[in-house]
N, C-alpha and C. Protein backbone atom coordinates (compact mmCIF):
# COMPACT_ATOMS: atom_id res chain seq x y z
N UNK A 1 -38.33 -73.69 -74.81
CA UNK A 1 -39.09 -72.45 -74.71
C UNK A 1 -38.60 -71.41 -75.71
N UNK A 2 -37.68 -71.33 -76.53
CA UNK A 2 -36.73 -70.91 -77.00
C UNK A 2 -37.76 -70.45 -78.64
N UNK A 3 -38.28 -71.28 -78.69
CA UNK A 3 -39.06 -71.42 -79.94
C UNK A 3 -39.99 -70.43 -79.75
N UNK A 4 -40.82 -69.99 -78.53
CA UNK A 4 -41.92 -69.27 -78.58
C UNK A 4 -41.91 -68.36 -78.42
N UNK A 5 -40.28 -67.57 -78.82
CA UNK A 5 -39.72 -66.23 -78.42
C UNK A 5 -39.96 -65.91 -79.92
N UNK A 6 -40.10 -67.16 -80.72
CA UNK A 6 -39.41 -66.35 -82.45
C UNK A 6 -40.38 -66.17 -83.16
N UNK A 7 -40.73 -65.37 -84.09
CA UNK A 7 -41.69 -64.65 -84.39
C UNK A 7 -42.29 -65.52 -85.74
N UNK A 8 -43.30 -66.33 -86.08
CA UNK A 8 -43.67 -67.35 -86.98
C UNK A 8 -43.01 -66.56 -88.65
N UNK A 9 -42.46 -67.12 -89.33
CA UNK A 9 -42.56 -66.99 -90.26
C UNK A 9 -43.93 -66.55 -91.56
N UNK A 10 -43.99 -65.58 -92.16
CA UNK A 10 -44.85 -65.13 -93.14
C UNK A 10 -45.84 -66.29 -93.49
N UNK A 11 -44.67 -67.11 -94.12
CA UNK A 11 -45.01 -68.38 -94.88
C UNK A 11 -46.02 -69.75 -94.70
N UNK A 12 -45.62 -69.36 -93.15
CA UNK A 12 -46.18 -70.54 -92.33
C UNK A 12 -47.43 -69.68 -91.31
N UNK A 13 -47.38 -68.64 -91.00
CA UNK A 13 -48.19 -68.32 -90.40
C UNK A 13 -49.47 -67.51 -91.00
N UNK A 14 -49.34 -66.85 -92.10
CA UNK A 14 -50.77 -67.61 -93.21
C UNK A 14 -51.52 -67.73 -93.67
N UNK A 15 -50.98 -69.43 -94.17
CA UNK A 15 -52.01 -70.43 -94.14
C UNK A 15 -52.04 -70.98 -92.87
N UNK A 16 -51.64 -70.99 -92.01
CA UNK A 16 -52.52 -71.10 -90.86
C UNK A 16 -53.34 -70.36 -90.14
N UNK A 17 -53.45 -69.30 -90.36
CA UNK A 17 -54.58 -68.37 -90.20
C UNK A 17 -55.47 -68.53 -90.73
N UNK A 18 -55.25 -68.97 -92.37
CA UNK A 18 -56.36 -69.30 -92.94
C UNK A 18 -56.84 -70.29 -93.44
N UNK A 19 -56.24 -71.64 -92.59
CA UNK A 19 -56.76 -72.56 -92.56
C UNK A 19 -57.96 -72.46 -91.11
N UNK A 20 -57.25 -72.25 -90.00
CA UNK A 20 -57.99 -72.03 -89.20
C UNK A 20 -59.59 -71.27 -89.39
N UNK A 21 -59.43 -70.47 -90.30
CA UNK A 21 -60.32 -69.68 -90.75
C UNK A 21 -61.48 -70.55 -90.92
N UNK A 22 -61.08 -71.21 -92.16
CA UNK A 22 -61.61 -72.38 -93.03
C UNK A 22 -62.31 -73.77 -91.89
N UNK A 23 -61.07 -73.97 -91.31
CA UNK A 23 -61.88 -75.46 -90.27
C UNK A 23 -63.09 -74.25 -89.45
N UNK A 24 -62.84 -73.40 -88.86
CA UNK A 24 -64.06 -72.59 -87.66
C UNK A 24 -65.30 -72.18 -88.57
N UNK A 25 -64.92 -72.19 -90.11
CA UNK A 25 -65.99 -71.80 -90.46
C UNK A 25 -66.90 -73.19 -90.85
N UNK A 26 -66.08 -74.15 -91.07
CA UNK A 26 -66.90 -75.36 -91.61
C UNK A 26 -67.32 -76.24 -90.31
N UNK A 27 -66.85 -76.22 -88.94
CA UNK A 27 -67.35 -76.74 -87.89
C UNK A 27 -68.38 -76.09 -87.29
N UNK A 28 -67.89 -74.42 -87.08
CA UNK A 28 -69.03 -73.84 -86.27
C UNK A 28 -70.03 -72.78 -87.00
N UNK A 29 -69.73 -73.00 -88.06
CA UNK A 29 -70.78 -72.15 -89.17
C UNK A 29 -70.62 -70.43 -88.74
N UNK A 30 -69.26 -70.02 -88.05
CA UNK A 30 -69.01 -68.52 -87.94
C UNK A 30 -67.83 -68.47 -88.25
N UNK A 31 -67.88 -67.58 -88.66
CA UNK A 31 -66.44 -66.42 -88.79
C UNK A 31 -65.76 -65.95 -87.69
N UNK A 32 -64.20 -66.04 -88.04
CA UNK A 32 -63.50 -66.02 -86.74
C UNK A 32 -63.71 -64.02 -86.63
N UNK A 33 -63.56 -64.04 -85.55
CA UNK A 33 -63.78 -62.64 -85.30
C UNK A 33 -63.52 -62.15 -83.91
N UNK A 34 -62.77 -61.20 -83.42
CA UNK A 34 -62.19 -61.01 -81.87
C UNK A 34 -63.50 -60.42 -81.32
N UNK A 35 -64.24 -59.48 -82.00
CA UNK A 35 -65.25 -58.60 -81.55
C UNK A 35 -66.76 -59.72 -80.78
N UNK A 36 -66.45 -60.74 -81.58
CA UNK A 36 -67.49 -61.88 -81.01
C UNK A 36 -67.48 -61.69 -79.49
N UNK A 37 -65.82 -62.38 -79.26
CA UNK A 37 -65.75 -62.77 -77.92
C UNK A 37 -66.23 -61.55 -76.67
N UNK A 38 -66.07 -60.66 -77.35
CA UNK A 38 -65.68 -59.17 -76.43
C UNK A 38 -67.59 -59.18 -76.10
N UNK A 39 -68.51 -59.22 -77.47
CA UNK A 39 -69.81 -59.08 -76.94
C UNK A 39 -70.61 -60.45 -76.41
N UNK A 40 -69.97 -61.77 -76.36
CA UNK A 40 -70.19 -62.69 -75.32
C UNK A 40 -70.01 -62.52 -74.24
N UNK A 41 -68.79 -61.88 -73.97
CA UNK A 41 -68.13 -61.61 -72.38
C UNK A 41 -68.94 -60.70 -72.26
N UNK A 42 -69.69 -59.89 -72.53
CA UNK A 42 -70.69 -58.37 -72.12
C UNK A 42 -71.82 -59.31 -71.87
N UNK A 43 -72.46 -59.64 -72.82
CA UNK A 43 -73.36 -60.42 -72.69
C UNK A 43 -73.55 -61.66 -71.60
N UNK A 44 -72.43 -61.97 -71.20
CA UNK A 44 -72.34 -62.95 -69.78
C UNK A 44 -72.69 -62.41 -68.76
N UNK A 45 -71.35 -61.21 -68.99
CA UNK A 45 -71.19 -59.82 -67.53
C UNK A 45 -72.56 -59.16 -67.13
N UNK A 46 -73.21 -59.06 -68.32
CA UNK A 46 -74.67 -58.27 -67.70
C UNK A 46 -75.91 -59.24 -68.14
N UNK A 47 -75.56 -60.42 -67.72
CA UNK A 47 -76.55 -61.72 -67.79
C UNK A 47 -77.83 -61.93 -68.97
N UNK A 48 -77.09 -61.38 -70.06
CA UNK A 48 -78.17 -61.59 -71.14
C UNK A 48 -77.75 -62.79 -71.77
N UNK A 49 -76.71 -63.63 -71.36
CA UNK A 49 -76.62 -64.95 -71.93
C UNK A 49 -75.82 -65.76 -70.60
N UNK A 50 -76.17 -67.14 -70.48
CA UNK A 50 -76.08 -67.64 -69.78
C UNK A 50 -75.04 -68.36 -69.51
N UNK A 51 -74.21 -68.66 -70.65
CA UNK A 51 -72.55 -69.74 -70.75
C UNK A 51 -71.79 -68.84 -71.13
N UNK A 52 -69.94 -69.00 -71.31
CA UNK A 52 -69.24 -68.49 -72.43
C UNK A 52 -69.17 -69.64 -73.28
N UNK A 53 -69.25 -68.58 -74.53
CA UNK A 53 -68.84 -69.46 -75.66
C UNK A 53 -67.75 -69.42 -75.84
N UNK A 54 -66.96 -70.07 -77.00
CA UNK A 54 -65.67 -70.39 -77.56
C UNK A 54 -65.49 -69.02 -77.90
N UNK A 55 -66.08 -67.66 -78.82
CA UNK A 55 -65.46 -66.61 -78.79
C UNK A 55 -64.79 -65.75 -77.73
N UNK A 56 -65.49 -66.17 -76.54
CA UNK A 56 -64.69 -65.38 -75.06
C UNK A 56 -63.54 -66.25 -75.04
N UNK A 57 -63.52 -67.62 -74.66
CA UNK A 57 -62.43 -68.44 -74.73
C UNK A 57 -61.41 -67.82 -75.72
N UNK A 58 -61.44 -68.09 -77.18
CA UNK A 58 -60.79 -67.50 -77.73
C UNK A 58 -60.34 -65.80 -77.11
N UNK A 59 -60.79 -65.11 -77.40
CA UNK A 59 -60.48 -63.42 -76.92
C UNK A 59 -59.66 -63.98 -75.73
N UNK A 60 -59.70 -64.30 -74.18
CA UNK A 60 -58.96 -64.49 -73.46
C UNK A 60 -57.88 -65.57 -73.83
N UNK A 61 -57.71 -66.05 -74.60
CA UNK A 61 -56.69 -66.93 -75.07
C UNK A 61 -55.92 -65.66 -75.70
N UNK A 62 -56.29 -64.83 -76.66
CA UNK A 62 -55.38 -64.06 -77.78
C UNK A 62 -54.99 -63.23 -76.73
N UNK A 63 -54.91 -62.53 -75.16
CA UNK A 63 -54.67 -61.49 -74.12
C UNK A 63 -53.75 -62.58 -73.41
N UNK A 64 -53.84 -63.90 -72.84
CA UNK A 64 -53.02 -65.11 -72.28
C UNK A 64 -52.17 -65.29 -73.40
N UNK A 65 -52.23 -65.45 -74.12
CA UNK A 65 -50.98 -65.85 -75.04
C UNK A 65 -50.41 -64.94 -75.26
N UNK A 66 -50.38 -63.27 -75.43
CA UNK A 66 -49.59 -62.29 -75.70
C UNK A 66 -48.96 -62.05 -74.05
N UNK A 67 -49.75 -62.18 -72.89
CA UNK A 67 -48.87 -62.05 -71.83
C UNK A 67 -47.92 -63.49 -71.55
N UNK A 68 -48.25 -64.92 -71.82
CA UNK A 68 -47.23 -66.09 -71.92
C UNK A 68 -46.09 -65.94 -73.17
N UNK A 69 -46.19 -65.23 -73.66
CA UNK A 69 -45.65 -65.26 -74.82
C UNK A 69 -44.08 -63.69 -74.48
N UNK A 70 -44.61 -63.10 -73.42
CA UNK A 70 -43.83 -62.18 -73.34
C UNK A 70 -42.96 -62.89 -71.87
N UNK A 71 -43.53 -63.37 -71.01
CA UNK A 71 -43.16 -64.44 -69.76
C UNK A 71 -41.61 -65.20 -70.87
N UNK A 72 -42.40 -66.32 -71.75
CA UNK A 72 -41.73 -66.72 -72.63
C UNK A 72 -39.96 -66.25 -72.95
N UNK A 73 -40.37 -64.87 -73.46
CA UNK A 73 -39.11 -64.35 -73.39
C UNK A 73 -38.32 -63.62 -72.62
N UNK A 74 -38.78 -63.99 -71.94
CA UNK A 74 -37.91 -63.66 -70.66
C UNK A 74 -37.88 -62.34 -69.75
N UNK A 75 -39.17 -61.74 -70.54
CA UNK A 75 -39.49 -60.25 -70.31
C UNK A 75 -40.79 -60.34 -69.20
N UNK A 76 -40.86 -59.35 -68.64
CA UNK A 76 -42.26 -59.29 -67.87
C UNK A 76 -42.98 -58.20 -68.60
N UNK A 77 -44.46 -58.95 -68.82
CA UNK A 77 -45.37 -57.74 -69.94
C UNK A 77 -45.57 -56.54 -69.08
N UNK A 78 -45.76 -55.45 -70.17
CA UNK A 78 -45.90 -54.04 -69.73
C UNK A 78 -46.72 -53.02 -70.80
N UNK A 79 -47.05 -52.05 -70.36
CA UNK A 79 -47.61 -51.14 -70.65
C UNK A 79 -46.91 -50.36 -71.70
N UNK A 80 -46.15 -50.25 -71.41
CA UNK A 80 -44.67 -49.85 -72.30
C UNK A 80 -44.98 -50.45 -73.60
N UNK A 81 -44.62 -49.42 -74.67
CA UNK A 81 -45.25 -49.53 -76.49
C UNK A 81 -44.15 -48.36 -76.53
N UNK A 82 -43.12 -48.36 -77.20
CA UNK A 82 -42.11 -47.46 -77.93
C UNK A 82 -42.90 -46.01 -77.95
N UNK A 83 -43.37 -45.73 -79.39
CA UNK A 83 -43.47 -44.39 -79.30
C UNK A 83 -44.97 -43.48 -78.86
N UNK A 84 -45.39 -44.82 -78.12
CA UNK A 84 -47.04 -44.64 -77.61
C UNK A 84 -46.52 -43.77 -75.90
N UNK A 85 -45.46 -44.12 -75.64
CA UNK A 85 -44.75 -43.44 -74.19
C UNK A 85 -44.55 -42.11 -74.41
N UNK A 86 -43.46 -42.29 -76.07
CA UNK A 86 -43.39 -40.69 -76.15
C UNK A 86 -44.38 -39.58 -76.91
N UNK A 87 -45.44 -40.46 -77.17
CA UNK A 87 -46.04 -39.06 -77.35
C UNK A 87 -47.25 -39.04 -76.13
N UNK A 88 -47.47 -39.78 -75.50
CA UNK A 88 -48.65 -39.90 -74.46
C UNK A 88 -47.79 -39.57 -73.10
N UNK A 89 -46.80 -39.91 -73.17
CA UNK A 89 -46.32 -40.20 -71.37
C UNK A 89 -46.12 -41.40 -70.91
N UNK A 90 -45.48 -41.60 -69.46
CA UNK A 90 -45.13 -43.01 -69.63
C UNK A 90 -46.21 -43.42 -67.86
N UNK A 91 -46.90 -42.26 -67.08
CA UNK A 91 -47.46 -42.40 -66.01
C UNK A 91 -48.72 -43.74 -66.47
N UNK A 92 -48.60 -44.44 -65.52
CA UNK A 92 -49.72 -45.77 -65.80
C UNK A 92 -50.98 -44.89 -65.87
N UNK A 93 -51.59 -43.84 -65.07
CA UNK A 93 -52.89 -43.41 -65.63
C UNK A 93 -53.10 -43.42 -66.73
N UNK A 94 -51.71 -42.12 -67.37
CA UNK A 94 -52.45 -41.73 -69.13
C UNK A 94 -52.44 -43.05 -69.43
N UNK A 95 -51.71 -43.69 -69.59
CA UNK A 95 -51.56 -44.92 -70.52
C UNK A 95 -52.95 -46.10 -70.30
N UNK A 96 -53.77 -45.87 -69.20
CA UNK A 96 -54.68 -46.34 -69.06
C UNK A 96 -55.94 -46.06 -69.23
N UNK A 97 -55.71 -44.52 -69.45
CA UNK A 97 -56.84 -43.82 -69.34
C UNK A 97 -56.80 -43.63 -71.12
N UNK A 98 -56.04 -43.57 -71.82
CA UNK A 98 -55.58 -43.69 -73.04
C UNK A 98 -55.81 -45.09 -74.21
N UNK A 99 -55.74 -46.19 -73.24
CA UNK A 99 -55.72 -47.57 -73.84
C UNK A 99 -57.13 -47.68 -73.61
N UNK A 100 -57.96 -47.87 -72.50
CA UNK A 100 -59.43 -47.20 -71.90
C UNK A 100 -60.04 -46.75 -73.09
N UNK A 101 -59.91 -45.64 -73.67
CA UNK A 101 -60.46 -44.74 -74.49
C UNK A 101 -60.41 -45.54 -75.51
N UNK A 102 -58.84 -46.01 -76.03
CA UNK A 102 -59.40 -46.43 -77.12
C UNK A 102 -59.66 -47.72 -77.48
N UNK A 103 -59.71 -48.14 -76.83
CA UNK A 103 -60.41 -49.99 -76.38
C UNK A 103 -62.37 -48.79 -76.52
N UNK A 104 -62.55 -48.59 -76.32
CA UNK A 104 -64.09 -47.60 -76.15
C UNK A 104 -64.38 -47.75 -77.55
N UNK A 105 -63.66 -46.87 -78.03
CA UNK A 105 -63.72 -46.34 -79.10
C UNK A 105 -63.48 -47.67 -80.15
N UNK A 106 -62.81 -48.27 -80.47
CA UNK A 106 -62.76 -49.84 -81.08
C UNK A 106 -64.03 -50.38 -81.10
N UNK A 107 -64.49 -50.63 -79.80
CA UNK A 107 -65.91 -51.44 -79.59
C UNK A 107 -66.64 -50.65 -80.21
N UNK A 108 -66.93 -49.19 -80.18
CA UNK A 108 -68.30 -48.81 -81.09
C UNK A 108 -68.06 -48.96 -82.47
N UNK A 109 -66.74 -48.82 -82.99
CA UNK A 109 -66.39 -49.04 -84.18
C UNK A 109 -67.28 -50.02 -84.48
N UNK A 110 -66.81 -51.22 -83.98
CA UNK A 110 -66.92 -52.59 -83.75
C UNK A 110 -68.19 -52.71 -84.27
N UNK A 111 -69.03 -52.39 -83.44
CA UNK A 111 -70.43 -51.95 -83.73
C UNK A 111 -71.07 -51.71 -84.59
N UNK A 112 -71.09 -50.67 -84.90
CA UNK A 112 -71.15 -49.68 -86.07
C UNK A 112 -71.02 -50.26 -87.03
N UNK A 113 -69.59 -50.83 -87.17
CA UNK A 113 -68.99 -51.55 -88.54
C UNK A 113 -69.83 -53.05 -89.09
N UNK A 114 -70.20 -53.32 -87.76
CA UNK A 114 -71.18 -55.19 -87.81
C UNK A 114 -69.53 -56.01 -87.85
N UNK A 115 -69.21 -55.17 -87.28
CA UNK A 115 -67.58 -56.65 -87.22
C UNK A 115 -66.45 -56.14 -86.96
N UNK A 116 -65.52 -56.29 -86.22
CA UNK A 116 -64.05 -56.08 -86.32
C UNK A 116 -63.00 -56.32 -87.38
N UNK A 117 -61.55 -55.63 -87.04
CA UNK A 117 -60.75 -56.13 -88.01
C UNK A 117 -60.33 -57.56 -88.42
N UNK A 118 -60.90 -58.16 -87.57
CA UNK A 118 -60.36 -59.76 -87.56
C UNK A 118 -61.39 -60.08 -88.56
N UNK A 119 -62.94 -60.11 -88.51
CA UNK A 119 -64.12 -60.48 -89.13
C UNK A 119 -64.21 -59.93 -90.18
N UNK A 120 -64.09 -59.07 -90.61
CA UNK A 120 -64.13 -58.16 -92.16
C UNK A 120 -62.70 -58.10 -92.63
N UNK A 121 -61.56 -58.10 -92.53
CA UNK A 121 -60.42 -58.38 -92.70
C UNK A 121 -59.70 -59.75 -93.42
N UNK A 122 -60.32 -60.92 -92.53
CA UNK A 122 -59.85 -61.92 -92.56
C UNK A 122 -60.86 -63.01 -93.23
N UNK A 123 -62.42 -62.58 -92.87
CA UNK A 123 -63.16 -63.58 -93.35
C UNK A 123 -64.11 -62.97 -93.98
N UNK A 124 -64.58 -61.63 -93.63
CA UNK A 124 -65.31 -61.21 -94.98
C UNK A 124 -64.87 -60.42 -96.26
N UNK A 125 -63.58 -60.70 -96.51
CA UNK A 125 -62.79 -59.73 -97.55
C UNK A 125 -62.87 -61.34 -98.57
N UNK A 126 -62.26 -62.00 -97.78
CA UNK A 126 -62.15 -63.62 -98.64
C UNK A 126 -63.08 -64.02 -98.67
N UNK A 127 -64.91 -63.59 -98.28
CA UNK A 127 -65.76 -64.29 -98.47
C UNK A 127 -66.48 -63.30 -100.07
N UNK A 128 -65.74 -62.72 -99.83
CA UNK A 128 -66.38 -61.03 -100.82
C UNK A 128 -67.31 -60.14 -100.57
N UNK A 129 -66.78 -60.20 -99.43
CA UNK A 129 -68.00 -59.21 -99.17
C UNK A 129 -67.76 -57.42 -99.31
N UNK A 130 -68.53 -56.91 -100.43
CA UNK A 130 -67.81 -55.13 -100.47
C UNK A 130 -67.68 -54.53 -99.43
N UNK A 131 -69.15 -54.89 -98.46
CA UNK A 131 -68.97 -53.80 -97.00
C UNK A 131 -67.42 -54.61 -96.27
N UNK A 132 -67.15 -55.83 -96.17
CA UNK A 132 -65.91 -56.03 -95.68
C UNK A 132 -64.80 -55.35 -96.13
N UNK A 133 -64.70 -55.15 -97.95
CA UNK A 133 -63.69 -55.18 -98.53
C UNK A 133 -63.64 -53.52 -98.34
N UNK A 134 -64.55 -52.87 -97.96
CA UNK A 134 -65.00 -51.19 -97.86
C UNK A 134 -64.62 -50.99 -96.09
N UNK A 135 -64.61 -51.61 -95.26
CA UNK A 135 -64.19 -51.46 -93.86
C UNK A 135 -62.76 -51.77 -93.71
N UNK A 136 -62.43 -52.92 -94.86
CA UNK A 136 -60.90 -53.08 -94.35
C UNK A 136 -59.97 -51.59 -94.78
N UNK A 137 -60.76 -51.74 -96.07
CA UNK A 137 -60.04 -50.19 -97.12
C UNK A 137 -59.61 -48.93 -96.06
N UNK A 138 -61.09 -49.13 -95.38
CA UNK A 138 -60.98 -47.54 -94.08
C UNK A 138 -60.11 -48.16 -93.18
N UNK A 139 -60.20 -49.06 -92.36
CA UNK A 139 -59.07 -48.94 -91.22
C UNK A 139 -57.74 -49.33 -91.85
N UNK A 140 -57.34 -49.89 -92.67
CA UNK A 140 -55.71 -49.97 -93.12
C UNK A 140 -55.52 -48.35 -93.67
N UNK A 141 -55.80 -47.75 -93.96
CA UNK A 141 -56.09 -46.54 -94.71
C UNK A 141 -56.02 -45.91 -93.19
N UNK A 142 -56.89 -45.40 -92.37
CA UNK A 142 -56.86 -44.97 -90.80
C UNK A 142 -55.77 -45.32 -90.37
N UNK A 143 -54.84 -46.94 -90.34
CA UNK A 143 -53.59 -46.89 -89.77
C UNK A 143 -52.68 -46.37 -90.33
N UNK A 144 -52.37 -46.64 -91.87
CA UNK A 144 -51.45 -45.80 -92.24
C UNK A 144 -51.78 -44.46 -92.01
N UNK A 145 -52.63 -43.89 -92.05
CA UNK A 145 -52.54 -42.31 -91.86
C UNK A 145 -51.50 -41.85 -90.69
N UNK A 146 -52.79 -42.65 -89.37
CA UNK A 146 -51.94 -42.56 -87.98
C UNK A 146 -50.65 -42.68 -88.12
N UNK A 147 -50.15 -43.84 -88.27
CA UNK A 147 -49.03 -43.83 -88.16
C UNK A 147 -47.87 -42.85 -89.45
N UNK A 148 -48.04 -42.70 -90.29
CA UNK A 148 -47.78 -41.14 -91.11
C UNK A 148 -47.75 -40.12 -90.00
N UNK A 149 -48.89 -39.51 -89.10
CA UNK A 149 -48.87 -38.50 -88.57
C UNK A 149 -48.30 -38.97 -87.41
N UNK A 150 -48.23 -39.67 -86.55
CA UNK A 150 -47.53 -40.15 -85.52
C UNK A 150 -46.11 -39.70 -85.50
N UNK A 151 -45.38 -40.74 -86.76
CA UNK A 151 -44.17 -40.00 -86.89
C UNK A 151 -43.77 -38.79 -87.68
N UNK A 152 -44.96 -38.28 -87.99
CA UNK A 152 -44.39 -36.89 -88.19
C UNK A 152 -44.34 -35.89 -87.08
N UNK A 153 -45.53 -35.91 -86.01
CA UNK A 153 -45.51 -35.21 -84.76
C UNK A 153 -44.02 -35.65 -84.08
N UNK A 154 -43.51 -37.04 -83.79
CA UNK A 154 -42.76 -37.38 -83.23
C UNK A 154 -41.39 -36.91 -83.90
N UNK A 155 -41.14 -36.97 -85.02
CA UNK A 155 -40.03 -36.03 -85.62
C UNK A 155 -39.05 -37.44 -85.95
N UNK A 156 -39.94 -38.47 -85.77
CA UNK A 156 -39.24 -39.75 -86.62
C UNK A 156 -38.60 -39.98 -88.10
N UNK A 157 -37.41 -40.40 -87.90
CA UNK A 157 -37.30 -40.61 -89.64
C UNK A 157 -38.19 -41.49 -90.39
N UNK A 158 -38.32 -41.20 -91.69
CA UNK A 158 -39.49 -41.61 -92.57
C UNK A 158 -39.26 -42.61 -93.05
């Protein structure tokens, strides 16, 4: 079990991302993408489609494997994120009412954007696509900011 504590190597983890990429796109003629699964599972939940597909599977696999993966090491998963406590609080509401919001706010992105970071990131930047290569630009660009202002509110060293 020892192994699934350690964090994959650069090297190896990839090209396996983007091989995976490559086999899902040549078997199931889509692009891997988290935002899929999220509007299958809606689409189940309020009966506008009738099965899950492999994108819900997947999505609840990537939420099961980050909580087995923390089991794994010997930790029990939590709510708890370093400096997301100290600038939010550490009461389970905010932090829910906070993660809530911006799980919200993601999905319209989501929307809006015609794809998530996984889908425009991963498979439409390498397929060439400008609106991909123009969505990834904004949210890596949006994280570094955040996190710039994050630790500057927080009074973190730089």
């Amino acid at each position: 079990m020892e192994i699934l504590t350690i964090r994959a190597p650069w090297y190896l983890a990839g090209p396996a991302i983007g091989l995976l990429i490559v086999l899902l796109l040549w078997l199931t003629n889509k692009p891997l993408g988290a935002m899929g699964g999220y509007i299958e599972l809606d689409d189940w939940v309020t009966r506008r489609r009738g099965d899950v597909g492999w994108r819900t599977i997947f999505m609840v696999g990537v939420i099961g494997g980050g909580f087995l993966s923390a089991l794994a090491a010997g930790s029990r998963p939590t709510l708890g994120y370093g400096s997301f406590d100290q600038l939010f609080g550490a009461t389970v509401a905010v932090r829910a009412l906070i993660l809530v919001g911006a799980g919200a706010l993601m999905g319209v992105g989501g929307r809006l954007a015609g794809g998530c970071t996984s889908g425009h990131g991963l498979c439409g930047t390498s397929f060439g696509s400008p609106a991909s290569v123009l969505c990834t630009a904004t949210f890596m660009g949006t994280a570094i900011g955040c996190t710039f202002a994050i630790t500057w509110i927080l009074g973190l060293p730089q």
